[in-house]
Protein backbone atom coordinates (compact mmCIF):
# COMPACT_ATOMS: atom_id res chain seq x y z
CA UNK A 1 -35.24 -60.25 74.91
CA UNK A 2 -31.89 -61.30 73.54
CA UNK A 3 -29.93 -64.80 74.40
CA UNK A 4 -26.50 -65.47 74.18
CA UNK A 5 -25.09 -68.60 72.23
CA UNK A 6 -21.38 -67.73 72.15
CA UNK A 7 -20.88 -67.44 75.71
CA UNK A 8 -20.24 -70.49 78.04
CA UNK A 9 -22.73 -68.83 80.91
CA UNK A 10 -25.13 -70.45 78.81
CA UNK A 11 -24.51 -73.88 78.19
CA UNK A 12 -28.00 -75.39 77.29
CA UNK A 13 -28.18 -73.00 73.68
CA UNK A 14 -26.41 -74.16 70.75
CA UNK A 15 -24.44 -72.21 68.83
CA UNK A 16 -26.17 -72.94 65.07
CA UNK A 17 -23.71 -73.68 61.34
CA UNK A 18 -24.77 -71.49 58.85
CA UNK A 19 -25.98 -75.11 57.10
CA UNK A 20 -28.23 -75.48 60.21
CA UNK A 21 -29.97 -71.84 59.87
CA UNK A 22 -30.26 -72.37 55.84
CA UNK A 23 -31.93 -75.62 56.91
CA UNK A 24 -34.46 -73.65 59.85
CA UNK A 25 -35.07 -70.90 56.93
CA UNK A 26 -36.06 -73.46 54.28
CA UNK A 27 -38.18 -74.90 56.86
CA UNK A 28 -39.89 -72.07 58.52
CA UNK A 29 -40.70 -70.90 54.75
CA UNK A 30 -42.21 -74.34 53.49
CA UNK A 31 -44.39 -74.11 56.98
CA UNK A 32 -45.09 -70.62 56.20
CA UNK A 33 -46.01 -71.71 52.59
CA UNK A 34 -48.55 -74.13 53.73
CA UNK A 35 -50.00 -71.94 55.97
CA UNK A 36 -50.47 -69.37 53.71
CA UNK A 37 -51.68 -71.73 51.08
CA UNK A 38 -54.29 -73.07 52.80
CA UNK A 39 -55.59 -69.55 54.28
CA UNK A 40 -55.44 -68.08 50.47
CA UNK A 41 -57.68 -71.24 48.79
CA UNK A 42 -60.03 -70.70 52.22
CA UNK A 43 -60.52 -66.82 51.21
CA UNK A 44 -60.63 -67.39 48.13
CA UNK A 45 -63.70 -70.37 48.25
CA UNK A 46 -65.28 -67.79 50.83
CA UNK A 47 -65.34 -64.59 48.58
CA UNK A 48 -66.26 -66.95 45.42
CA UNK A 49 -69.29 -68.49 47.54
CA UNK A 50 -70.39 -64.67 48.95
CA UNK A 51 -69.64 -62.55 45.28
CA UNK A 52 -66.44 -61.76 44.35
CA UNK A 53 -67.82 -58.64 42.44
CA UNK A 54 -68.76 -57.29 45.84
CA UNK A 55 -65.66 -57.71 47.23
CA UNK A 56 -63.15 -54.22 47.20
CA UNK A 57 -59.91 -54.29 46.84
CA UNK A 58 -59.00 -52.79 50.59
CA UNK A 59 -61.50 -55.54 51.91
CA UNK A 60 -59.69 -58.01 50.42
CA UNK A 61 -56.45 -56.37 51.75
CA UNK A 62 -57.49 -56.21 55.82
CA UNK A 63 -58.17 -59.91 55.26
CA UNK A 64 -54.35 -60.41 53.89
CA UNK A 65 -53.19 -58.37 56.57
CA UNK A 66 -55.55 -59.31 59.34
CA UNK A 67 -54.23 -62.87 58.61
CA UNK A 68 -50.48 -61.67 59.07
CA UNK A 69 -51.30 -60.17 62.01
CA UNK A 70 -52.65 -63.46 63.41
CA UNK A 71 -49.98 -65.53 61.95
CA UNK A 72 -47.60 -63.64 63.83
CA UNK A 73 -49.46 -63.30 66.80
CA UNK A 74 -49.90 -66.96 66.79
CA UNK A 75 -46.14 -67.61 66.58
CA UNK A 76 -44.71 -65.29 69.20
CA UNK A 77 -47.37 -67.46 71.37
CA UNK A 78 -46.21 -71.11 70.51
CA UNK A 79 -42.43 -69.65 70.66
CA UNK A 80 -42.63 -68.14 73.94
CA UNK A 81 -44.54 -70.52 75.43
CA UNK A 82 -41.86 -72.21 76.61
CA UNK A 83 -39.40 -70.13 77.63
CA UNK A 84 -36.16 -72.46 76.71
CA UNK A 85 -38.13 -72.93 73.28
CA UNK A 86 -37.97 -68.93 73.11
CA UNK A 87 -33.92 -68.70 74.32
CA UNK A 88 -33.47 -71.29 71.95
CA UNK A 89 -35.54 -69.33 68.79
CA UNK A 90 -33.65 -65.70 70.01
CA UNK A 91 -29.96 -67.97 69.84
CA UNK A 92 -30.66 -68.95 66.39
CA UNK A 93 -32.13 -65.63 65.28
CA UNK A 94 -29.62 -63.32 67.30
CA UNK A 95 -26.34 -65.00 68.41
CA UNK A 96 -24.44 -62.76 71.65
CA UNK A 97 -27.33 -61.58 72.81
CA UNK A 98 -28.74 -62.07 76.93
CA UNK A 99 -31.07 -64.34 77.55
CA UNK A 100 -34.92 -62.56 78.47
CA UNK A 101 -35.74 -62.16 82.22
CA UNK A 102 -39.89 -63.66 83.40
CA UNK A 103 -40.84 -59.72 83.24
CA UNK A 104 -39.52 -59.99 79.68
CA UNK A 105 -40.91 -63.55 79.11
CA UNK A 106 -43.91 -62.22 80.14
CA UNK A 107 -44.35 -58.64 77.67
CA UNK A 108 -43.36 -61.04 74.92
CA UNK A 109 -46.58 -63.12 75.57
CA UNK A 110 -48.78 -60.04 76.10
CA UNK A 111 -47.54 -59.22 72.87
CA UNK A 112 -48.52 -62.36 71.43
CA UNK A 113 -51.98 -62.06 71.89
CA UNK A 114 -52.19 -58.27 70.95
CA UNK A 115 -50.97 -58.76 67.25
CA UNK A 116 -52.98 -62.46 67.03
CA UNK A 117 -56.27 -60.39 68.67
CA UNK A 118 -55.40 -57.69 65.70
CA UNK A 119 -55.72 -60.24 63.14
CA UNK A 120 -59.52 -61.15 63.57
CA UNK A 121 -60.48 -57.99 64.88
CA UNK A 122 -59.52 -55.82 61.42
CA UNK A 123 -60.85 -59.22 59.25
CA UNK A 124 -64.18 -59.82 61.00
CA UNK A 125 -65.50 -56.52 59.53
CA UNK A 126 -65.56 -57.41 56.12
CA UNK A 127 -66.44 -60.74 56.57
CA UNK A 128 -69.65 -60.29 58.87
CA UNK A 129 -70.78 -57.63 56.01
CA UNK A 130 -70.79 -60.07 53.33
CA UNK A 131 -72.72 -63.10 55.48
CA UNK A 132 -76.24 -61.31 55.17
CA UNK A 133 -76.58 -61.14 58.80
CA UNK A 134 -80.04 -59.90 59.91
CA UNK A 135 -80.30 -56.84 62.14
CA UNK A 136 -79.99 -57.86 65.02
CA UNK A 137 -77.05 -60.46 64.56
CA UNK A 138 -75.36 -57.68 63.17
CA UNK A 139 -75.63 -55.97 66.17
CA UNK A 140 -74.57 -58.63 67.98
CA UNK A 141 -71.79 -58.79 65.91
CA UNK A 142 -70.59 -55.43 65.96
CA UNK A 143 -70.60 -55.56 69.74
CA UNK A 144 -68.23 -58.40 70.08
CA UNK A 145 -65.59 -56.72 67.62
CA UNK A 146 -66.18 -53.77 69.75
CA UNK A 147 -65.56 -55.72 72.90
CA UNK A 148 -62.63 -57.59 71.45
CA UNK A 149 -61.26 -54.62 70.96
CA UNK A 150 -61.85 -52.96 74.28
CA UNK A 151 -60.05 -55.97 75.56
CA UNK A 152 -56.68 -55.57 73.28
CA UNK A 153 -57.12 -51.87 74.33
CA UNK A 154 -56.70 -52.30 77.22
CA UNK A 155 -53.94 -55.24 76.60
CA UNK A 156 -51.73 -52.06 74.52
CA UNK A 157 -52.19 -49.93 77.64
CA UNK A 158 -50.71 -52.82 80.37
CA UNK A 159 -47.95 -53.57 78.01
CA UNK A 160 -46.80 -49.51 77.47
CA UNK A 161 -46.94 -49.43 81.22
CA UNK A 162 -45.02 -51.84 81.96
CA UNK A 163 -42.16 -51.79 78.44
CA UNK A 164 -39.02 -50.42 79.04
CA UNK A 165 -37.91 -47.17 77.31
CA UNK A 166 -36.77 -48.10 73.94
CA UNK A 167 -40.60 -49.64 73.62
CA UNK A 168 -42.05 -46.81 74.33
CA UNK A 169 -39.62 -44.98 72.16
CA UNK A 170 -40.44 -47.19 69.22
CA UNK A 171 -44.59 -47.33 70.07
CA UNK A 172 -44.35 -43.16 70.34
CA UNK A 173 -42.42 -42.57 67.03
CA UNK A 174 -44.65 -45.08 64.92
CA UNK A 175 -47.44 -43.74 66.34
CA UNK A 176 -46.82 -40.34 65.16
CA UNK A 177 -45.12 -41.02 62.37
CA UNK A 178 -48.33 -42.60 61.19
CA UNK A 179 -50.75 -40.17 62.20
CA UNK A 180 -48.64 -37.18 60.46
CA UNK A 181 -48.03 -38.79 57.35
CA UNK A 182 -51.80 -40.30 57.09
CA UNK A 183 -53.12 -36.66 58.24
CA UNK A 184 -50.98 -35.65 55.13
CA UNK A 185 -51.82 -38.16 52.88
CA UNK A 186 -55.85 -37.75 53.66
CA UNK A 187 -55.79 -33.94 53.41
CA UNK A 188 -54.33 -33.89 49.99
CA UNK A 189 -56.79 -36.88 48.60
CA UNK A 190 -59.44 -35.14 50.50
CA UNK A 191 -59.04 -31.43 48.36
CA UNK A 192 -58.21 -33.43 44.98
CA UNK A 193 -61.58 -35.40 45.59
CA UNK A 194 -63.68 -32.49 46.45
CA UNK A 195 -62.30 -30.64 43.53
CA UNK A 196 -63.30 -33.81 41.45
CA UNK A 197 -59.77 -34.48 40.36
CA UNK A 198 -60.01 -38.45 41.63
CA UNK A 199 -61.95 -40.76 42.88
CA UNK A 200 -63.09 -40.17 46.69
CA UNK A 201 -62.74 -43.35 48.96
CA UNK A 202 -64.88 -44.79 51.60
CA UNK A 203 -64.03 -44.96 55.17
CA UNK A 204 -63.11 -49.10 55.43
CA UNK A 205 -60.34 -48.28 52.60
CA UNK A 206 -58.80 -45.61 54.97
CA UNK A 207 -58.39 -47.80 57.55
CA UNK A 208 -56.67 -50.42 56.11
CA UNK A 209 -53.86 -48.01 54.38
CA UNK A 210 -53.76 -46.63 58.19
CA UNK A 211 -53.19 -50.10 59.22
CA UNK A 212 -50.80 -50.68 56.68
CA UNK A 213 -48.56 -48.31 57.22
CA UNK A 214 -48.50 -48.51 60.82
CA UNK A 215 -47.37 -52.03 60.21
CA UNK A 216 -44.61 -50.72 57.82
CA UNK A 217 -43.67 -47.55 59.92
CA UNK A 218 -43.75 -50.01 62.95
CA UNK A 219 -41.25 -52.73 61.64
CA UNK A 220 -39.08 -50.36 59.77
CA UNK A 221 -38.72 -48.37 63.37
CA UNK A 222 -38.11 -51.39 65.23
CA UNK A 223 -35.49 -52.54 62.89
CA UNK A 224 -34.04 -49.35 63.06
CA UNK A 225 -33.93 -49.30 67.17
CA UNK A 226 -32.63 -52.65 67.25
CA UNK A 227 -35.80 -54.36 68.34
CA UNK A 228 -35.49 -56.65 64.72
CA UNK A 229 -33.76 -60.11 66.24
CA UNK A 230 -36.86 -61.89 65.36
């Protein structure tokens, strides 16, 4: 998933000046200002039209977060749909590195649309609560997250299969890393809230600090493992 710049094997990637990657940072953050610009004032028109009072503070979160997800979803697909676009993002990002084989080319894109299908799948929730959906449209509703799911499910389980060791390394330790500390973290809220010591929380709230901190424990692992080029 690397690709070398320095080296003459690879003649068709330019090496980048440190004024060309200030210039692709102060780019990629204006675009990424927009973007997030318009998706705040589009959230924020939606959850003024529907209440705002009835609105909590972890549904307002998984919308922030289900929006990241999709954002970067969305770029890993438009990057690596081209796969000289891709050696050329990896160069800039990652200098000395070896350019990524098709089976790599190909996990990167599976990837993709895992973390964009995340995105809508953790926001619809919320959103389809607060449109006053009838019944029966809710239960339409709820099937199609369910089956979007199933689908990105079974998208996780191709792409463990067929990752090399140091991706399974990294999936395995986040995964547990998450599931101890949350089992730690919900035990101890759990016996201060039955003993009426704070507040107790409802089960949408859990499952967006679950989701946050496997994105936290996931990057922080990654970087750690060398899996941060990008």
């Amino acid at each position: 998933m690397k690709f070398s710049s320095m080296t003459g094997s690879h003649p068709n990637v330019t090496e980048f000046t440190r004024a060309q990657r200030w210039r692709r940072h102060a780019v990629e953050a204006l675009i990424g200002g927009i973007i997030g610009a318009g998706f705040g004032f589009s959230v924020a028109m939606f959850v003024d039209k529907t209440g705002f009072e009835r609105w909590t503070i972890a549904e307002l979160a998984s919308l922030g977060i289900g929006f990241m997800l999709l954002f970067m979803g969305g770029f890993v697909l438009v990057m690596s749909a081209s796969e000289q676009r891709w050696r050329r993002l990896v160069a800039f990002r990652q200098p000395g590195s070896e350019p990524p084989d098709r089976d790599s080319m190909l996990a990167i894109r599976r990837q993709g649309v895992i973390i964009a299908l995340s995105g809508p799948i953790l926001a619809a929730p919320p959103i389809l609560a607060h449109l006053g959906l009838g019944a029966d449209a809710r239960a339409i509703s709820a099937a199609a997250v369910l089956a979007a799911l199933a689908g990105q499910t079974w998208l996780n389980w191709r792409l463990y299969r067929t990752s090399d060791e140091l991706m399974r390394q990294v999936s395995l330790l986040a995964g547990a890393v998450c599931f101890w500390g949350a089992q730690l973290a919900l035990f101890i809220w759990a016996t201060l809230a039955k003993l009426g010591l704070v507040a107790d929380v409802d089960s949408w709230t859990l499952l967006t600090l679950v989701m946050a901190l496997y994105l936290v424990v996931s990057t922080w692992i990654g970087f750690r493992r060398g899996l941060g080029q990008l």
